[in-house]
Protein backbone atom coordinates (compact mmCIF):
# COMPACT_ATOMS: atom_id res chain seq x y z
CA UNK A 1 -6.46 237.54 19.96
CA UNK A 2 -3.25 238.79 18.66
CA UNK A 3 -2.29 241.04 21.34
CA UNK A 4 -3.30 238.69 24.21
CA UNK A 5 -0.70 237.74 26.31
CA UNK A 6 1.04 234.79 27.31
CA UNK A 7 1.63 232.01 25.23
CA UNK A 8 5.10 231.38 23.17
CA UNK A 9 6.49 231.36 20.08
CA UNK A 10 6.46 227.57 19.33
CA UNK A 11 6.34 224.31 21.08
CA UNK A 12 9.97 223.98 21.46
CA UNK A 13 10.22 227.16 23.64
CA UNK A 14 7.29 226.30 25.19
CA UNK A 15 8.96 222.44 25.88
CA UNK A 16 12.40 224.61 27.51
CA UNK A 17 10.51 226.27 30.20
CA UNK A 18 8.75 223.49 31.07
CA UNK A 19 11.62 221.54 31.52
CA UNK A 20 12.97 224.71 33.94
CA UNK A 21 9.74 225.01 35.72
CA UNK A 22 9.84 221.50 37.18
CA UNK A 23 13.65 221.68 37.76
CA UNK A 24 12.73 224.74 40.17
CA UNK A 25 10.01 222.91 41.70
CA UNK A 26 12.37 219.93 42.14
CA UNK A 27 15.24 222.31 43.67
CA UNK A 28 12.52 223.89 46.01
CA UNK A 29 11.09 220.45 47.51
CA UNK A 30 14.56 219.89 48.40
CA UNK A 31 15.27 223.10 50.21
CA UNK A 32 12.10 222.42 52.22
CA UNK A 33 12.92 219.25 53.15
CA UNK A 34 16.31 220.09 54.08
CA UNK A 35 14.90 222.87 56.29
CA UNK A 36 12.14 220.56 57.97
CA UNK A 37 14.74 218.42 58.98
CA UNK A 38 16.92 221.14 60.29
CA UNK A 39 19.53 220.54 57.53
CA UNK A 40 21.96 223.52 57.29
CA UNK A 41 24.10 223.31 54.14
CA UNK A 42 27.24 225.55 54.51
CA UNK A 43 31.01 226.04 54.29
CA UNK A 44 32.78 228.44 56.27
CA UNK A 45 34.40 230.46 53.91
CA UNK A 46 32.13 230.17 50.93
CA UNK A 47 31.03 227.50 48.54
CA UNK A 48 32.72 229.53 45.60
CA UNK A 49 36.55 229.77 47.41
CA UNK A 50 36.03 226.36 48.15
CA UNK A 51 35.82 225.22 44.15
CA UNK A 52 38.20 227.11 43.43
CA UNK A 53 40.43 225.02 45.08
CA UNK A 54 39.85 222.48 42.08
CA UNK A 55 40.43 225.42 39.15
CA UNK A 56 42.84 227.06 40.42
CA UNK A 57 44.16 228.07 37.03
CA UNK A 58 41.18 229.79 35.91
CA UNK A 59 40.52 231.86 39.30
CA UNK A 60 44.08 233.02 38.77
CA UNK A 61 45.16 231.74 42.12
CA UNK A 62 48.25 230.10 43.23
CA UNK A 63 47.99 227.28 46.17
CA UNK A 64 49.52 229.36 49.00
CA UNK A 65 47.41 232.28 47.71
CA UNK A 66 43.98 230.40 47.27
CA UNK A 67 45.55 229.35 50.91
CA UNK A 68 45.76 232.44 52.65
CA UNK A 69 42.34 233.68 51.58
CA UNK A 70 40.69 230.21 53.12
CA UNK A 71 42.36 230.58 56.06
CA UNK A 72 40.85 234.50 56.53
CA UNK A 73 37.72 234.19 55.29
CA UNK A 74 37.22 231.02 58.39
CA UNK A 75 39.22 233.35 60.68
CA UNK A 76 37.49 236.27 62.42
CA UNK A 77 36.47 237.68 65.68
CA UNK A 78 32.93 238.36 66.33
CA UNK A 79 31.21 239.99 69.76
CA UNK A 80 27.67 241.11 70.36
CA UNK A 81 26.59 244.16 72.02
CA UNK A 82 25.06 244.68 75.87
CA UNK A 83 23.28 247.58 76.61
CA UNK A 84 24.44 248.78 80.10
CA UNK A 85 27.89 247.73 79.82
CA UNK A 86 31.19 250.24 79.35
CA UNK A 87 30.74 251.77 75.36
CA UNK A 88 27.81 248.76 74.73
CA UNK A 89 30.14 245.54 74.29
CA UNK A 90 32.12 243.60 76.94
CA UNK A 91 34.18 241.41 74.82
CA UNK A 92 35.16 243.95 72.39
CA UNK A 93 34.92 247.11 73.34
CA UNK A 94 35.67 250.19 71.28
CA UNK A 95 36.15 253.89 72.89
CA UNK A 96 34.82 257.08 71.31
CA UNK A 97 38.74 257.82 70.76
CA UNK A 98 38.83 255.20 68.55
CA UNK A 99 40.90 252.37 70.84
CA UNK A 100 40.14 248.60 70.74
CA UNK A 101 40.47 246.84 73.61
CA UNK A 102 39.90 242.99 74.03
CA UNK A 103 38.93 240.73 76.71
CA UNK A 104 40.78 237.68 76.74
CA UNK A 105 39.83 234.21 77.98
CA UNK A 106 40.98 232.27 80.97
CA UNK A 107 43.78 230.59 79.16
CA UNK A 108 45.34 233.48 77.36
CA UNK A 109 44.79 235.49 80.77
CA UNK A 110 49.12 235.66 80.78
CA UNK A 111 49.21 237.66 77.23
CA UNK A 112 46.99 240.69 78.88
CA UNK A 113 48.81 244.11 78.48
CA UNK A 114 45.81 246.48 80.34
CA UNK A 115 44.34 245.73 83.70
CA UNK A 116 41.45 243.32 84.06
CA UNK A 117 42.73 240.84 81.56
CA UNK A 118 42.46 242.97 78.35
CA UNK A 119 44.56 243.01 75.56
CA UNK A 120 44.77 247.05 73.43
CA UNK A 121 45.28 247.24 70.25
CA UNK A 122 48.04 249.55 68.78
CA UNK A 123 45.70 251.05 65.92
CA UNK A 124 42.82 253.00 65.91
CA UNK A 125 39.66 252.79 64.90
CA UNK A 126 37.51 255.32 63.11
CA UNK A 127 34.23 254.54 61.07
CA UNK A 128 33.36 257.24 58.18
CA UNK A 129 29.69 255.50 57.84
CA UNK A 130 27.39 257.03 60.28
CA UNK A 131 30.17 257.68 62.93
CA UNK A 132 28.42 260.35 64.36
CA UNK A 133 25.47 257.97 65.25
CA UNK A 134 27.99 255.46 66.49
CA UNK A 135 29.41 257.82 68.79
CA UNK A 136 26.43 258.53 70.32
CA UNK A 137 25.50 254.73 71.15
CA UNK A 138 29.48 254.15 72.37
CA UNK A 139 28.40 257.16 74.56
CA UNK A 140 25.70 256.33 76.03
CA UNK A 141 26.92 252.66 76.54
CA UNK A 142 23.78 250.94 74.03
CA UNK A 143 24.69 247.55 72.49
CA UNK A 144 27.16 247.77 69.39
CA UNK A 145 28.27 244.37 67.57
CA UNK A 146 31.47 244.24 66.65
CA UNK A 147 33.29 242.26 64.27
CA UNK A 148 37.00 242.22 63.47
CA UNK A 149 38.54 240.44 59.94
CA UNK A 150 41.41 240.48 57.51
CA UNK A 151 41.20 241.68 53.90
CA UNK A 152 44.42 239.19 52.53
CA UNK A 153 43.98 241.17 48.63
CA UNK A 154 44.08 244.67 50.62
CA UNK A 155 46.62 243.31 53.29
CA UNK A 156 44.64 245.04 56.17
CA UNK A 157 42.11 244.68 59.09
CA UNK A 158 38.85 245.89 59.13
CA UNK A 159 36.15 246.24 62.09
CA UNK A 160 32.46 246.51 61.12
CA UNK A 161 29.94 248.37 63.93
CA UNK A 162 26.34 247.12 63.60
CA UNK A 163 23.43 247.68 66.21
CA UNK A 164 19.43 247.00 66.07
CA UNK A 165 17.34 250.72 65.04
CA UNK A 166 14.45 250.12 67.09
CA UNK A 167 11.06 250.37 65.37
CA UNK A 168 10.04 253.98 64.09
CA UNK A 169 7.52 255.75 65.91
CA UNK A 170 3.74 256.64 63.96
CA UNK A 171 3.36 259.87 63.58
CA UNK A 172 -0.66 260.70 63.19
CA UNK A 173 -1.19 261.57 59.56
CA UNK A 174 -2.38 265.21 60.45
CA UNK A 175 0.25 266.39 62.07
CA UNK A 176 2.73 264.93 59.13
CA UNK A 177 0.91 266.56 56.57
CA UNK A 178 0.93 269.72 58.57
CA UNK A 179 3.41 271.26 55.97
CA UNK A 180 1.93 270.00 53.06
CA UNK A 181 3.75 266.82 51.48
CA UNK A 182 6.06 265.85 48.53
CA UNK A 183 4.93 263.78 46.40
CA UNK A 184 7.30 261.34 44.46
CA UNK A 185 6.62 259.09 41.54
CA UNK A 186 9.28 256.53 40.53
CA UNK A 187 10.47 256.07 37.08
CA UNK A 188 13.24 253.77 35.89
CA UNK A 189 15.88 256.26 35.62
CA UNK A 190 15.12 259.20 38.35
CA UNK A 191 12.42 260.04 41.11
CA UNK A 192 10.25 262.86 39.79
CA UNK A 193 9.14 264.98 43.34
CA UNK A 194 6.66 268.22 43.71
CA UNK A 195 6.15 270.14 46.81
CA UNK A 196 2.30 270.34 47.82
CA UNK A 197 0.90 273.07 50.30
CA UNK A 198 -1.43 271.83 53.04
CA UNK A 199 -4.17 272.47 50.72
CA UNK A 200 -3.15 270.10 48.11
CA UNK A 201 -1.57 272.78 45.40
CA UNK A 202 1.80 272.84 43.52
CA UNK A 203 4.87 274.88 45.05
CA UNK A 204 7.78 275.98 42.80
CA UNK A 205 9.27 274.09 40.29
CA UNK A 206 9.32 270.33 40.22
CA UNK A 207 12.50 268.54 41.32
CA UNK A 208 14.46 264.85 39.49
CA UNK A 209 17.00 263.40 41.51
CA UNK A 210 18.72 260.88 38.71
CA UNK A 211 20.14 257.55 38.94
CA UNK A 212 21.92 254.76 36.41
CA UNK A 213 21.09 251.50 37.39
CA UNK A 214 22.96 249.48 35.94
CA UNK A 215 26.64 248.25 36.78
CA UNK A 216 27.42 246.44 39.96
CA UNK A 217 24.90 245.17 42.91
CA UNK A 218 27.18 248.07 44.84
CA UNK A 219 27.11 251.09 42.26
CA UNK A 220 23.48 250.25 41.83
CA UNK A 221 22.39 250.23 45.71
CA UNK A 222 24.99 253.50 45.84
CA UNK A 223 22.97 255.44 43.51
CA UNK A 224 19.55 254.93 44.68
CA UNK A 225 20.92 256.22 48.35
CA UNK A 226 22.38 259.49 46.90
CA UNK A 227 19.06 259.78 45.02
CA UNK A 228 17.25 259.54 48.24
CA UNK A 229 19.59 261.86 50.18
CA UNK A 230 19.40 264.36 47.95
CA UNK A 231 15.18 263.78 47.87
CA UNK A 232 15.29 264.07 51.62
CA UNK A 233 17.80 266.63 52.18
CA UNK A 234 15.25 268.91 49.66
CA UNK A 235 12.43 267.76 52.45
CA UNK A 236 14.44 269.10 55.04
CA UNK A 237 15.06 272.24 53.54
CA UNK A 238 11.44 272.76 52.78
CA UNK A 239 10.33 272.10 55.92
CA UNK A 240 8.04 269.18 55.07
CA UNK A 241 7.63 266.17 57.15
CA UNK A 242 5.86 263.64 55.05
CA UNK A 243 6.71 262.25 51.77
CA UNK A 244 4.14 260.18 49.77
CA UNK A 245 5.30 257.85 47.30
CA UNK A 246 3.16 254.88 45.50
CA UNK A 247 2.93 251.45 46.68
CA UNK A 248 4.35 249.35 43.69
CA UNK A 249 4.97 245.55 43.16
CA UNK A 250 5.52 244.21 39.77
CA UNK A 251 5.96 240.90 41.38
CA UNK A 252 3.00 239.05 38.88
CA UNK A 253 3.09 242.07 36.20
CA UNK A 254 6.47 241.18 34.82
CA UNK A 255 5.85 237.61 34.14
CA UNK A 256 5.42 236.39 30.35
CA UNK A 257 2.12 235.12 30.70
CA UNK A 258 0.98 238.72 31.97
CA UNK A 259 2.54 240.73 29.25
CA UNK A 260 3.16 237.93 26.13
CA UNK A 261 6.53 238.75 24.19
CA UNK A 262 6.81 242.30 25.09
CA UNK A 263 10.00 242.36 26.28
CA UNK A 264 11.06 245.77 26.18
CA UNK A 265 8.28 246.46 28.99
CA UNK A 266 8.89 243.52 30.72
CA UNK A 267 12.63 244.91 31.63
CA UNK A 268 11.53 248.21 32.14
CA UNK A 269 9.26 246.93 34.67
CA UNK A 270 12.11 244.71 36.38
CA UNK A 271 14.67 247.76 36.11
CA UNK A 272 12.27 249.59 39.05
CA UNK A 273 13.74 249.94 42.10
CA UNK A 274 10.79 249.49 43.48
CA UNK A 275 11.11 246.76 47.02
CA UNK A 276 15.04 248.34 47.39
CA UNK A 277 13.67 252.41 46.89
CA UNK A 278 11.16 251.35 49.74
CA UNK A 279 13.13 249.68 52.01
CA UNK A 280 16.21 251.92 51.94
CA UNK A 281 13.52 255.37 51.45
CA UNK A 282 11.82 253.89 55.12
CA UNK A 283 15.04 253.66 56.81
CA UNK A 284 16.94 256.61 55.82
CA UNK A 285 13.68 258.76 56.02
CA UNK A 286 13.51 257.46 59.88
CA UNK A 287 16.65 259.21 60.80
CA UNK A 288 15.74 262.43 59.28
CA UNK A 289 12.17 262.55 61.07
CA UNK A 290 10.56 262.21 58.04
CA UNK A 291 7.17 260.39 57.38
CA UNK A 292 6.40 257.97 54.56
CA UNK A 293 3.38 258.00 53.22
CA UNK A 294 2.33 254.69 50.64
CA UNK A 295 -0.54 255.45 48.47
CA UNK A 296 -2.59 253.59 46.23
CA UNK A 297 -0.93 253.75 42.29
CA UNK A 298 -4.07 253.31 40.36
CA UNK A 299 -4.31 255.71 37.48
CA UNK A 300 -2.03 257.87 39.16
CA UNK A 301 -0.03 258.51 36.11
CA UNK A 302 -3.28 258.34 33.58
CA UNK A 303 -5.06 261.48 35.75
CA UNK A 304 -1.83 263.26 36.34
CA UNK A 305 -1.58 263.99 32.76
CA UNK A 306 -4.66 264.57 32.30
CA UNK A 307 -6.14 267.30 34.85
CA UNK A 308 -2.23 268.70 35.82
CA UNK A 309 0.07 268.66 33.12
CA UNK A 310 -1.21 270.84 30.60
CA UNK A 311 -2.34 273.99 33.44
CA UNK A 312 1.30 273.75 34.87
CA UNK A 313 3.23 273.99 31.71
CA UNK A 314 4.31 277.53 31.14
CA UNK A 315 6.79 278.99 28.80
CA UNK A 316 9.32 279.28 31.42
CA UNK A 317 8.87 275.31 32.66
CA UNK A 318 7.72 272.37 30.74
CA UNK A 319 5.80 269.98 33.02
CA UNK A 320 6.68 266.38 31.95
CA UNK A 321 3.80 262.79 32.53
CA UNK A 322 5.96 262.23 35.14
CA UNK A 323 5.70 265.51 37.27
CA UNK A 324 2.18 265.56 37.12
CA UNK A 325 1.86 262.07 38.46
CA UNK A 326 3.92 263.19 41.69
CA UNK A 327 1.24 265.86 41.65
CA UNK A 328 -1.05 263.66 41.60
CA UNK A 329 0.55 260.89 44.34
CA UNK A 330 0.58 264.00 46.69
CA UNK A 331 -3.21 265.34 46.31
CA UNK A 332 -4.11 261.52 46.79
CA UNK A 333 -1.82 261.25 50.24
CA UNK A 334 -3.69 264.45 51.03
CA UNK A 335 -6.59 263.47 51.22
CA UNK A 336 -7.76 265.23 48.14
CA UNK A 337 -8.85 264.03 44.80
CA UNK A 338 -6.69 264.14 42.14
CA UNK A 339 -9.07 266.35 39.76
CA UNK A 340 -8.22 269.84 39.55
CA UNK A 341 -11.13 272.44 40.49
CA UNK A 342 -12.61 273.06 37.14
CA UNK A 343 -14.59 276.69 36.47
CA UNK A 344 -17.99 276.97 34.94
CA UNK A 345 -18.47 278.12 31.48
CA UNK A 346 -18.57 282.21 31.58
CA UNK A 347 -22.28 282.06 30.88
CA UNK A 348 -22.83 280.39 33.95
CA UNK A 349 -19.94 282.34 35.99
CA UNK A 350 -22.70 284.48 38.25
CA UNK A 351 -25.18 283.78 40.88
CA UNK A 352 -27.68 284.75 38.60
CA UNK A 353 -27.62 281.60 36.64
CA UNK A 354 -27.25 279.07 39.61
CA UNK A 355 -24.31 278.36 42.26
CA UNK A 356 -20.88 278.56 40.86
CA UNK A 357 -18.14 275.49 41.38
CA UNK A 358 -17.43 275.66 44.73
CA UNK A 359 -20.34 277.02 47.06
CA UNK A 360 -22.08 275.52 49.95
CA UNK A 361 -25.02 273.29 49.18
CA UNK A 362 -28.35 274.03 50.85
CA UNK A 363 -27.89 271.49 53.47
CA UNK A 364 -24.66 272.52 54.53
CA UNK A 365 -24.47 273.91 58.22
CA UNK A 366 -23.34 277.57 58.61
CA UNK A 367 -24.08 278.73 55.01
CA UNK A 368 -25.97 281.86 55.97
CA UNK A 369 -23.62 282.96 58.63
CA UNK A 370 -21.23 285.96 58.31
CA UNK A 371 -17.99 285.65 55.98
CA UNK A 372 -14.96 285.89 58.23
CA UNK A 373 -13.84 289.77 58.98
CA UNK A 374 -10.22 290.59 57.36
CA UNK A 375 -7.93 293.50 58.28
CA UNK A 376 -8.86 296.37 56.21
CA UNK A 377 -10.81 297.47 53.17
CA UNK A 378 -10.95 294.82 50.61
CA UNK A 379 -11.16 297.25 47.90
CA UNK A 380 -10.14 300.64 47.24
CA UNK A 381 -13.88 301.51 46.87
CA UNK A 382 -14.77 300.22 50.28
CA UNK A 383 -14.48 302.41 52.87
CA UNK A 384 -12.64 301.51 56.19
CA UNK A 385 -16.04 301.26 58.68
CA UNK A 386 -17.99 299.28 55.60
CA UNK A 387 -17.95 296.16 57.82
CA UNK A 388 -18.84 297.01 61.43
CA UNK A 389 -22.65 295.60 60.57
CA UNK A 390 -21.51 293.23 58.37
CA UNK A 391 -22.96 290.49 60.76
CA UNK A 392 -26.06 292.47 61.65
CA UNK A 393 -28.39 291.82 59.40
CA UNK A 394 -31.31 294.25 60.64
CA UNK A 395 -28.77 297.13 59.86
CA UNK A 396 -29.06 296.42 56.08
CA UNK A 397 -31.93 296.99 53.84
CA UNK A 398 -32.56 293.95 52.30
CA UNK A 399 -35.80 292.67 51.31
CA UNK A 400 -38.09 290.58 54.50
CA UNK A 401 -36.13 292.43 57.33
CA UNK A 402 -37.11 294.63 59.98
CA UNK A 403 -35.06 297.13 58.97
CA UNK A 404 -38.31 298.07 56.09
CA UNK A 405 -40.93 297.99 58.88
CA UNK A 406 -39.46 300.34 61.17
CA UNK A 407 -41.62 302.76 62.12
CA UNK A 408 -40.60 306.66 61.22
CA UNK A 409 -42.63 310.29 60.60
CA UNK A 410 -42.29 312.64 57.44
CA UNK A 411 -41.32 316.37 58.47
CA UNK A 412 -44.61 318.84 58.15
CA UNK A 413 -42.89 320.78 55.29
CA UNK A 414 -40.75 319.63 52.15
CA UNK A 415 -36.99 320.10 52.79
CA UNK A 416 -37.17 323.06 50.15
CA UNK A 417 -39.35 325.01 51.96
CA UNK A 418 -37.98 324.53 55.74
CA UNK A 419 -35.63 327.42 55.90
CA UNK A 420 -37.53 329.82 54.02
């Protein structure tokens, strides 16, 4: 049992997180009973400005600095949207030219500069994050949220926009897999995608839209979304609607007592962006028009390599594990199974020694009917009219039909003696 996981090294380490599994369990009883009894636990401003009021040597801070920053992170100006009403807020209310108007109260009625007791602003707003969607809510007068703080390190004011995206339609899975699908399998350093036709084969050369994941909460979330965009700007220009991806969580296959000491897989599972790829994948894909389509991940990778890596790797493109597992997450979105169409051996390549791969079975309906008609000859040794009985089966003689029985009269004298 030396490769079996779980278990530790020795009692001691064993004794440590212990001693850290009932401290959690203590920590969590208290939560709960803080939220049963509708407890709520918070300082405006944030628990970590408000110790550094005790250290204020080692956050760097003076007392009128550590000051300022208290009094504007407590200090702000929040509104929330109404559909209906002029650009989708009241209180606040923002223009598509950018100008900030507010509504003041009862009291402060007297410090009004505009009609109807509003106060403008002198600045002007503009938002470089989805401001084209903005503009079309402010437009047509749907609810935004507003928001209005001061930045004290940056010296300046900011306004943040922020509005419910109602629920994303379903789209039937037929008519998203109309133009075939892209399948995508996640790896801890890029997305590896292949195109699919409707009929569940490869298209062109695979795709690998990098990202570094480590760094900042920020640079990390940044570089999965321009991984994505770039993924979903490739759907667009493809012409696909549907992109299948697998449906991971690593939530109780990254624990010690599932994998033993292995730590090098352990954070190689935890480094997949997994629950953040999903989430942000679902909502950017939704304002594209773009389906997602969650598949099952068994032995996606295993069969990948085995039936489509080695018949897609050519001299002039080298088909990694990871391409033919999208292949594979694509055929299995499909519909299809992930096995490749395999030919007989050449012995057995002919009607003559049984039915080849792919042919009807007995029982299937329609087997003896006519082959569909194409355009033209479909060899040069055809003539043009070779299929105007195709479906007429008395015209041909084949063996049983009545074509044989018909009846019919020799001439009196041979053909070499009728002209004589």
């Amino acid at each position: 049992m030396r490769k079996a996981p779980g278990g530790y090294r020795s009692r001691r380490e064993w004794h440590a997180k212990a001693r850290r599994l009932h401290v959690l369990e203590d920590r969590l009883a208290r939560e709960r009973a803080d939220w049963e009894a509708e407890t709520v636990h918070a300082v405006r401003g944030g628990k970590r400005l408000a110790r550094a009021r005790r250290h204020l040597p080692a956050a760097r801070l003076t007392e009128g600095e550590w000051r300022q920053r208290w009094e504007a992170a407590r200090w702000f100006l929040q509104a929330d949207g109404e559909s209906g009403k002029r650009f989708g807020n009241e209180t606040i209310r923002i223009g598509p030219d950018g100008e900030v108007s507010i509504r003041l109260p009862v009291p402060l009625a007297g410090l009004a500069n505009a009609p109807h007791g509003r106060y403008v602003l002198t600045g002007r707003v503009r938002f470089t994050h989805r401001g084209p969607e903005w503009a079309d809510r402010v437009a047509a007068n749907r609810a935004v949220a507003y928001r209005i703080h001061h930045d004290v390190q940056r010296g300046r004011w900011y306004v943040t926009a922020s509005w419910t995206i109602p629920a994303a339609p379903e789209l039937p899975l037929a008519a998203a897999l109309a133009e075939g699908v892209i399948g995508v399998d996640t790896n801890a350093d890029h997305l590896a995608a292949w195109r699919l036709d409707a009929h569940g084969n490869p298209i062109g050369d695979p795709r690998r839209f990098f990202y570094d994941l480590t760094g900042t909460a920020g640079h990390r979330d940044a570089q999965v979304r321009h991984a994505l965009t770039r993924l979903l700007h490739w759907a667009k220009a493809c012409g696909v609607k549907a992109i299948a991806v697998e449906d991971l969580d690593f939530t109780a296959e990254k624990t010690r007592e599932e994998h033993g000491r292995n730590k090098r897989f352990r954070k190689l599972v935890s480094g997949l962006p997994t629950g953040r790829l999903r989430t942000r994948l679902v909502s950017m894909a939704d304002q594209t028009g773009t389906a997602v389509i969650a598949v099952d991940p068994a032995y996606t990778s295993k069969w990948g390599a085995q039936h489509w890596q080695k018949p897609l790797t050519s001299t002039m493109r080298n088909t990694s594990r990871h391409d033919a597992a999208a292949v594979a997450i694509g055929r299995r979105a499909q519909g299809h199974s992930i096995r490749r169409r395999t030919a007989p051996p050449r012995a057995h390549q002919s009607d003559g020694c049984g039915h080849r791969t792919v042919q009807a079975r007995p029982e299937a309906p329609g087997r003896e009917g006519p082959r569909p008609r194409f355009a033209g000859p479909r060899t040069r040794s055809v003539p043009p009219d070779r299929r105007v009985n195709v479906g007429h089966q008395n015209a041909q003689h084949r063996s049983g039909r009545s074509a044989e029985h018909e009846s019919w009269q020799q001439d009196s004298l041979p053909l070499g003696l009728q002209e004589r």
